[in-house]
PDB file of N, CA and C in Angstrom:
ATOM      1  N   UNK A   1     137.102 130.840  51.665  1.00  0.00           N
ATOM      2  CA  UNK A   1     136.078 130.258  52.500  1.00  0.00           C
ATOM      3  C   UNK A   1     134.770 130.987  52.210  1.00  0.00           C
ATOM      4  N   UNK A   2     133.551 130.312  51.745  1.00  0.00           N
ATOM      5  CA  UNK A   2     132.356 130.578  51.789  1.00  0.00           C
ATOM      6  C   UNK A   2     131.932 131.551  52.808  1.00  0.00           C
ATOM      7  N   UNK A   3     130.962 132.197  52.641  1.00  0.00           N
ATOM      8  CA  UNK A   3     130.113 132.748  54.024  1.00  0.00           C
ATOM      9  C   UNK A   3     129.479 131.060  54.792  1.00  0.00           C
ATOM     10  N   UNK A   4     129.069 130.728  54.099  1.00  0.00           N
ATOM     11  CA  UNK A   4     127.998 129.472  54.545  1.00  0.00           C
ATOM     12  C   UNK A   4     129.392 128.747  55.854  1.00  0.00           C
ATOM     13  N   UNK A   5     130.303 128.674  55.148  1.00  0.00           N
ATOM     14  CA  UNK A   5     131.521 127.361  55.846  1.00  0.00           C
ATOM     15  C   UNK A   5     131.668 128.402  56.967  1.00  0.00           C
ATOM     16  N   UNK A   6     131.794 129.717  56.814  1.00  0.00           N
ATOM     17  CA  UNK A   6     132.264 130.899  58.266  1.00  0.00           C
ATOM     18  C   UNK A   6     131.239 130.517  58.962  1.00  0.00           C
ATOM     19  N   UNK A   7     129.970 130.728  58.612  1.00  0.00           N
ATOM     20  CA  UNK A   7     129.139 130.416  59.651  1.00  0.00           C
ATOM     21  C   UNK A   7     128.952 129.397  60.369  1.00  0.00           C
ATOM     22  N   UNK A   8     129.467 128.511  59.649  1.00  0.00           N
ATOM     23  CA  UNK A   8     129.743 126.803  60.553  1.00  0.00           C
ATOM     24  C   UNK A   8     130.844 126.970  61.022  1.00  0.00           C
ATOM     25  N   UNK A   9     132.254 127.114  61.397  1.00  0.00           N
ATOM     26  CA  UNK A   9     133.191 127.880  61.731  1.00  0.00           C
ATOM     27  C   UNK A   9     132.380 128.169  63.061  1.00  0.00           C
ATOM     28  N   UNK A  10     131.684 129.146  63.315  1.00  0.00           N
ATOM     29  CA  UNK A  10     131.557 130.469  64.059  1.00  0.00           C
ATOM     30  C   UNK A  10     130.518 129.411  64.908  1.00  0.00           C
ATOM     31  N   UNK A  11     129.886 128.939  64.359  1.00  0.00           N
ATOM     32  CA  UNK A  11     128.473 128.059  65.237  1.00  0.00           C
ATOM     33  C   UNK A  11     129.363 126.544  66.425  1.00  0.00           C
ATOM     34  N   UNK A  12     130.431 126.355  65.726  1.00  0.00           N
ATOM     35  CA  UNK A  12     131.018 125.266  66.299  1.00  0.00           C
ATOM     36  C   UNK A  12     132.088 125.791  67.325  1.00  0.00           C
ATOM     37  N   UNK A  13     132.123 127.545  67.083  1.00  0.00           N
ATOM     38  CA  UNK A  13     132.955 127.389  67.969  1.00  0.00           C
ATOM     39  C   UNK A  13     132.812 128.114  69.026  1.00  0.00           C
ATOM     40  N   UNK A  14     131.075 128.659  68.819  1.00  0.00           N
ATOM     41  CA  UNK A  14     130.601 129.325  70.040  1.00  0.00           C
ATOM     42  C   UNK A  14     129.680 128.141  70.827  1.00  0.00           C
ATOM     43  N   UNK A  15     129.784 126.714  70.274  1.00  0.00           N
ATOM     44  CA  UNK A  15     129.022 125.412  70.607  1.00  0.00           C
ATOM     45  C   UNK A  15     130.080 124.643  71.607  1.00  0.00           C
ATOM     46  N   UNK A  16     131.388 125.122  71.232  1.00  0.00           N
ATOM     47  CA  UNK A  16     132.642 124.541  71.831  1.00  0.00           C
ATOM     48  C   UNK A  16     132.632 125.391  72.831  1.00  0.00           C
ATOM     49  N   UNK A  17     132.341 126.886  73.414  1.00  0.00           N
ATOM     50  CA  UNK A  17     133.056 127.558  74.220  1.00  0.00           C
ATOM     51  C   UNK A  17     131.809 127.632  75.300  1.00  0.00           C
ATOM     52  N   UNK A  18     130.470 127.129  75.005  1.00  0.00           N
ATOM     53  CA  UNK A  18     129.395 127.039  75.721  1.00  0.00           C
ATOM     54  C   UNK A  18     129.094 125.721  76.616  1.00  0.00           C
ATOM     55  N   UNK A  19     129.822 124.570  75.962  1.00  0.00           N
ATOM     56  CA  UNK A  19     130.673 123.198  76.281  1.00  0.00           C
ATOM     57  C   UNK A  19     131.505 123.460  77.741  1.00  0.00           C
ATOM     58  N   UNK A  20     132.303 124.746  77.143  1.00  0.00           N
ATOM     59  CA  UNK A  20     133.614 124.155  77.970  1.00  0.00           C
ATOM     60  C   UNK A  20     132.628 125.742  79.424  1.00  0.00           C
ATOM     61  N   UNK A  21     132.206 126.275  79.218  1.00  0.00           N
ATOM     62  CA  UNK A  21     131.409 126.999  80.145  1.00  0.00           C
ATOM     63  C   UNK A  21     130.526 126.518  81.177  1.00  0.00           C
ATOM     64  N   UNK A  22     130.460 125.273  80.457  1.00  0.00           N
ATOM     65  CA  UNK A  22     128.880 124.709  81.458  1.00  0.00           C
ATOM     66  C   UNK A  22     129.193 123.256  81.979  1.00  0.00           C
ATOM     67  N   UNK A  23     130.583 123.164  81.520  1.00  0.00           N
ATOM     68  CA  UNK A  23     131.318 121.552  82.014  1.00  0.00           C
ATOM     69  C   UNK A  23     131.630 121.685  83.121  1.00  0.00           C
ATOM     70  N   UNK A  24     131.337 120.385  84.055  1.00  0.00           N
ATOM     71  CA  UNK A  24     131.570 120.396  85.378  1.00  0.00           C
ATOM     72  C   UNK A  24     133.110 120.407  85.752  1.00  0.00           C
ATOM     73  N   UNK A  25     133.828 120.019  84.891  1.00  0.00           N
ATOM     74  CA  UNK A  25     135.202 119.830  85.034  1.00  0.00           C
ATOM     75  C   UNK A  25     135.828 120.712  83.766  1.00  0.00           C
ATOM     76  N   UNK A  26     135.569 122.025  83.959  1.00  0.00           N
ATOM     77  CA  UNK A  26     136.400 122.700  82.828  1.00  0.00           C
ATOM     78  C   UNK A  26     137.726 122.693  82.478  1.00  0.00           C
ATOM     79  N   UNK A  27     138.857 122.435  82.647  1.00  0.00           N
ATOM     80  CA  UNK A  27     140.105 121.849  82.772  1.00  0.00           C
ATOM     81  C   UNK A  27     140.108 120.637  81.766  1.00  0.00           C
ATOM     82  N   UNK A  28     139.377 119.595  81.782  1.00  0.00           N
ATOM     83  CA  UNK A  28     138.891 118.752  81.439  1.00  0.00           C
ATOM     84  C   UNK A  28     137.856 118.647  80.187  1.00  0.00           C
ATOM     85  N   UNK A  29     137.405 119.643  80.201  1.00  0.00           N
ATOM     86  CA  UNK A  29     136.984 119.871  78.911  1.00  0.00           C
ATOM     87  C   UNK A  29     137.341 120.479  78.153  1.00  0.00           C
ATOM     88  N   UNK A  30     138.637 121.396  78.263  1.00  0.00           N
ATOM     89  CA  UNK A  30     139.052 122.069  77.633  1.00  0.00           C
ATOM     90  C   UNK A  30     140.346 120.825  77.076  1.00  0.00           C
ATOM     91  N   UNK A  31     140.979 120.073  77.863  1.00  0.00           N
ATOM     92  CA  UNK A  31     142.172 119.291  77.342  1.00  0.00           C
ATOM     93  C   UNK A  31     140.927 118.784  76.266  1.00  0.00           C
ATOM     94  N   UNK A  32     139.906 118.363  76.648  1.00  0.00           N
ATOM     95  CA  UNK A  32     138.878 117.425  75.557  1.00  0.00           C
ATOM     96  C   UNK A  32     139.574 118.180  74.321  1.00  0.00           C
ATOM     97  N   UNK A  33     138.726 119.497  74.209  1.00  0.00           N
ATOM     98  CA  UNK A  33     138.588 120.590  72.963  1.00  0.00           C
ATOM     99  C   UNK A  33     139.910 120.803  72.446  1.00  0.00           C
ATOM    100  N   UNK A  34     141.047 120.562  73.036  1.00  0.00           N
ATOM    101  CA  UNK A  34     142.725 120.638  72.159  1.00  0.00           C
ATOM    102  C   UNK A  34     142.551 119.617  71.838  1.00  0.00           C
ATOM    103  N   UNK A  35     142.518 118.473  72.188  1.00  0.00           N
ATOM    104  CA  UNK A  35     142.479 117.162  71.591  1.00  0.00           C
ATOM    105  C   UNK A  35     142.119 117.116  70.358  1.00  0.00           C
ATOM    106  N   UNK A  36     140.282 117.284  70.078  1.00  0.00           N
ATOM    107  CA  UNK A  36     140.036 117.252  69.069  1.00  0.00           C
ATOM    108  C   UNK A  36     140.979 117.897  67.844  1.00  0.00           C
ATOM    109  N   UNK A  37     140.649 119.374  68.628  1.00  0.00           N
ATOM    110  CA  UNK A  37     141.086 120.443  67.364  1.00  0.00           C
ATOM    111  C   UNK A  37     142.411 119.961  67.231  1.00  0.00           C
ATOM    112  N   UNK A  38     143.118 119.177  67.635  1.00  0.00           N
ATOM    113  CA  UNK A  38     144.623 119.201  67.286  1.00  0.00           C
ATOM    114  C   UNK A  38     144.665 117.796  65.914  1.00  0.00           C
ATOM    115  N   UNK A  39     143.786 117.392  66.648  1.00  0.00           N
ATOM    116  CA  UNK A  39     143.180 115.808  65.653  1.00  0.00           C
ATOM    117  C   UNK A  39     143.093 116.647  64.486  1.00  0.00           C
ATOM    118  N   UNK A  40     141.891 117.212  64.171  1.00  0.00           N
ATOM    119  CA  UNK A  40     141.674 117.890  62.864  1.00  0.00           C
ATOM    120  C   UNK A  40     142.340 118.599  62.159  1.00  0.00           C
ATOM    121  N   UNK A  41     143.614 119.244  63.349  1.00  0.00           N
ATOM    122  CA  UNK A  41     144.079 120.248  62.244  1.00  0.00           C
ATOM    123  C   UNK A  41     145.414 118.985  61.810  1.00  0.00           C
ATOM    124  N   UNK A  42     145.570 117.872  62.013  1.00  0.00           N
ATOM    125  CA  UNK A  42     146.898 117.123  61.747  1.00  0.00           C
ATOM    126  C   UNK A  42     145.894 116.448  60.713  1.00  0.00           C
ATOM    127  N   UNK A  43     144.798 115.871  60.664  1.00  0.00           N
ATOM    128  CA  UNK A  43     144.136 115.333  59.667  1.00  0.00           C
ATOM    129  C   UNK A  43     144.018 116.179  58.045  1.00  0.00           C
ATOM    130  N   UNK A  44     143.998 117.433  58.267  1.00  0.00           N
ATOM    131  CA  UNK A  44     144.712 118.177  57.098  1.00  0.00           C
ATOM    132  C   UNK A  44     146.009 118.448  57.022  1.00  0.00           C
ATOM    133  N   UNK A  45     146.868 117.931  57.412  1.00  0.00           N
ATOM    134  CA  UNK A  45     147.951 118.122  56.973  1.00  0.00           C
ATOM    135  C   UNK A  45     148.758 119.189  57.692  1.00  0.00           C
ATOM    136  N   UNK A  46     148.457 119.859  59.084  1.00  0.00           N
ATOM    137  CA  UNK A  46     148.737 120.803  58.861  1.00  0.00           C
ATOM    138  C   UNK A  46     149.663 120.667  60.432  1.00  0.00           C
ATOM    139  N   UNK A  47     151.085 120.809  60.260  1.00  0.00           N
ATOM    140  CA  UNK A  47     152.234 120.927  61.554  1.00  0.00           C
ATOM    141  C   UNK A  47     151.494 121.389  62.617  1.00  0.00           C
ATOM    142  N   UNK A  48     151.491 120.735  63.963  1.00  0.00           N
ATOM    143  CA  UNK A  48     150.881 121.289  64.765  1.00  0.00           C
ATOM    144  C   UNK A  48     151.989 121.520  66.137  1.00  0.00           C
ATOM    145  N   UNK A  49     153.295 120.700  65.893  1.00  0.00           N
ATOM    146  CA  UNK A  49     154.415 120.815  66.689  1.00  0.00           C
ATOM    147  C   UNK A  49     154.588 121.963  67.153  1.00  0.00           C
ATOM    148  N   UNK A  50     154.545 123.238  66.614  1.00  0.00           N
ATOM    149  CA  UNK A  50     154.570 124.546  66.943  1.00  0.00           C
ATOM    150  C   UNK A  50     154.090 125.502  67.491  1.00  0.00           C
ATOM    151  N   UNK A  51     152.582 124.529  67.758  1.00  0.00           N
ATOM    152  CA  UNK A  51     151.642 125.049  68.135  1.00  0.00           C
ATOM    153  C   UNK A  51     151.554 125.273  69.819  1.00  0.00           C
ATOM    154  N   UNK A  52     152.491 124.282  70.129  1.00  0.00           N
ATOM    155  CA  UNK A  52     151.903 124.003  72.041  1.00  0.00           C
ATOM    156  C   UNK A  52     152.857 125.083  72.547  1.00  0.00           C
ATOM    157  N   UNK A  53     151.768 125.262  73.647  1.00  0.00           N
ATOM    158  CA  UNK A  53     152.727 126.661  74.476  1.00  0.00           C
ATOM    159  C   UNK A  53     153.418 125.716  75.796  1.00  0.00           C
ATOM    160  N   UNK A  54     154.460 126.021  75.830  1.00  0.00           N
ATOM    161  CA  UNK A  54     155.577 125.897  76.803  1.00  0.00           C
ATOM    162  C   UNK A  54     155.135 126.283  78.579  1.00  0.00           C
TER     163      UNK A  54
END
């Protein structure tokens, strides 16, 4: 991974945690933010079955 791609990395995910800070329904914005990220990480290919906590 680039420096350039870390820094987008790092910008999206202090953009995501400032989101879920200032949302009126944080609960709710946080199911939002698994959603996505779970979207993306299955859009590469990548098992996410393992991922959910119990």
């Amino acid at each position: 991974m680039t420096e350039k791609e870390q820094a987008t990395l790092l910008i999206d995910m202090y953009t995501d945690l400032q989101r879920i800070k200032s949302a009126p329904d944080r609960d709710a914005e946080i199911d939002y933010q698994l959603r996505i990220t779970l979207a993306k990480l299955q859009a590469l290919g990548i098992s996410t079955e393992d991922l959910k906590m119990n």
